[in-house]
C-alpha atoms as a PDB file:
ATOM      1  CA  UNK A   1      14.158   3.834  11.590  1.00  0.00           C
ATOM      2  CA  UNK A   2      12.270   4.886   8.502  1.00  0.00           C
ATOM      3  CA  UNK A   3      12.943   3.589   5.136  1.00  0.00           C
ATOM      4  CA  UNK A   4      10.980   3.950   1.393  1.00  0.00           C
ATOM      5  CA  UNK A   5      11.026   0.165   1.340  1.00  0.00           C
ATOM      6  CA  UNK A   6      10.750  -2.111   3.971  1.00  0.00           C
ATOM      7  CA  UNK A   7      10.519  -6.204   4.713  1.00  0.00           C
ATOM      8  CA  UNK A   8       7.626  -7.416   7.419  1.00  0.00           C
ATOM      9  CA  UNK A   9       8.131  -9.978   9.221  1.00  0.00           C
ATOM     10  CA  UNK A  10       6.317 -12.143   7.216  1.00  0.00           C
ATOM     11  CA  UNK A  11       8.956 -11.808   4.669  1.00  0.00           C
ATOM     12  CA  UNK A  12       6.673  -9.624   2.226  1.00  0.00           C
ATOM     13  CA  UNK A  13       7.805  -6.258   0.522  1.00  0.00           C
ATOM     14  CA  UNK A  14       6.438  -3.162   1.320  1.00  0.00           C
ATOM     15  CA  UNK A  15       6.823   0.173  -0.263  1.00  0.00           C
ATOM     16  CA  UNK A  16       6.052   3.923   0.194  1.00  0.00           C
ATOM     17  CA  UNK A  17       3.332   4.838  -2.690  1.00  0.00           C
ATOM     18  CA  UNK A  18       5.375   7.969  -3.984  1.00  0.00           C
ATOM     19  CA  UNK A  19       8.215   4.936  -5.293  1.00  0.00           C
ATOM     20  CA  UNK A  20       5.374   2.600  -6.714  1.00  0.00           C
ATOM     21  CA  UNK A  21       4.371   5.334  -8.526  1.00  0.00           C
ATOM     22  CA  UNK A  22       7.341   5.714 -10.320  1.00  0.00           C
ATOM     23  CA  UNK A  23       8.099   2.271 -10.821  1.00  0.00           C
ATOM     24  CA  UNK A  24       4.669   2.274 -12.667  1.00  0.00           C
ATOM     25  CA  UNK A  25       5.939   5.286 -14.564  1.00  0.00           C
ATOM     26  CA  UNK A  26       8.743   3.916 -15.373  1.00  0.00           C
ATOM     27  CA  UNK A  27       7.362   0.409 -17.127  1.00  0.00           C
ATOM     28  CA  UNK A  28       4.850   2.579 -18.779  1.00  0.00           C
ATOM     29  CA  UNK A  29       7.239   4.997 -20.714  1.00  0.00           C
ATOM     30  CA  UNK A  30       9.784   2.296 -21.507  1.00  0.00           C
ATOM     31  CA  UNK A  31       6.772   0.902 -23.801  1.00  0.00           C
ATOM     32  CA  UNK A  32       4.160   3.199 -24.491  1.00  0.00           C
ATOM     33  CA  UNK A  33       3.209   1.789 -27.799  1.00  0.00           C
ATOM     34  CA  UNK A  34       3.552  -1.420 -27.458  1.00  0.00           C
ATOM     35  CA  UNK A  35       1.968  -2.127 -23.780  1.00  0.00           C
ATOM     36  CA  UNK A  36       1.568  -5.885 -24.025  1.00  0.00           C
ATOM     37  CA  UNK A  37       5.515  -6.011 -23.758  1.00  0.00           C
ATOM     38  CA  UNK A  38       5.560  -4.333 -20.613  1.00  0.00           C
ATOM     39  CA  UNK A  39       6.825  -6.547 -17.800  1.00  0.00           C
ATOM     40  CA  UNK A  40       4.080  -5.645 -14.982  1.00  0.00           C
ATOM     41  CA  UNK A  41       0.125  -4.318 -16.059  1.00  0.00           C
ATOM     42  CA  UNK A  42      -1.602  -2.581 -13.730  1.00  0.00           C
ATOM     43  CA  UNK A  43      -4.246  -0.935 -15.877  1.00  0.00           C
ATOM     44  CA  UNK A  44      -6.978  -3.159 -17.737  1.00  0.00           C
ATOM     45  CA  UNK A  45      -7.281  -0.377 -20.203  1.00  0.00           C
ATOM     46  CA  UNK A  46      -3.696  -1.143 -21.339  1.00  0.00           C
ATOM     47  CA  UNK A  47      -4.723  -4.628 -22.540  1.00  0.00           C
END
C-alpha cells in the first residue's frame, strides 16, 4: 500500500516531499510579515 504519509516502525513520521512542501507554504503565507510568529522556521534567513 502506498500512502503520502506514513508511520515506521520506530514510531517516527514520514512524509512525501511534494506535502512538506506545502505545509512549508502554508506557515509561510499565513505570516509573511511577521515571520517570528510563525509556528515552525525552516529558513535562517527568516530570522
Amino acid at each position: 500500500r502506498r500512502s503520502l504519509i506514513k508511520i515506521t516502525s520506530d514510531g517516527q513520521f514520514e512524509m512525501h516531499d511534494e506535502i512538506r512542501e506545502m505545509g512549508r507554504a502554508i506557515v509561510e503565507r499565513d505570516d509573511c510579515l511577521y515571520p517570528y510568529r510563525r509556528s515552525r522556521l525552516w529558513n535562517g534567513d527568516s530570522m
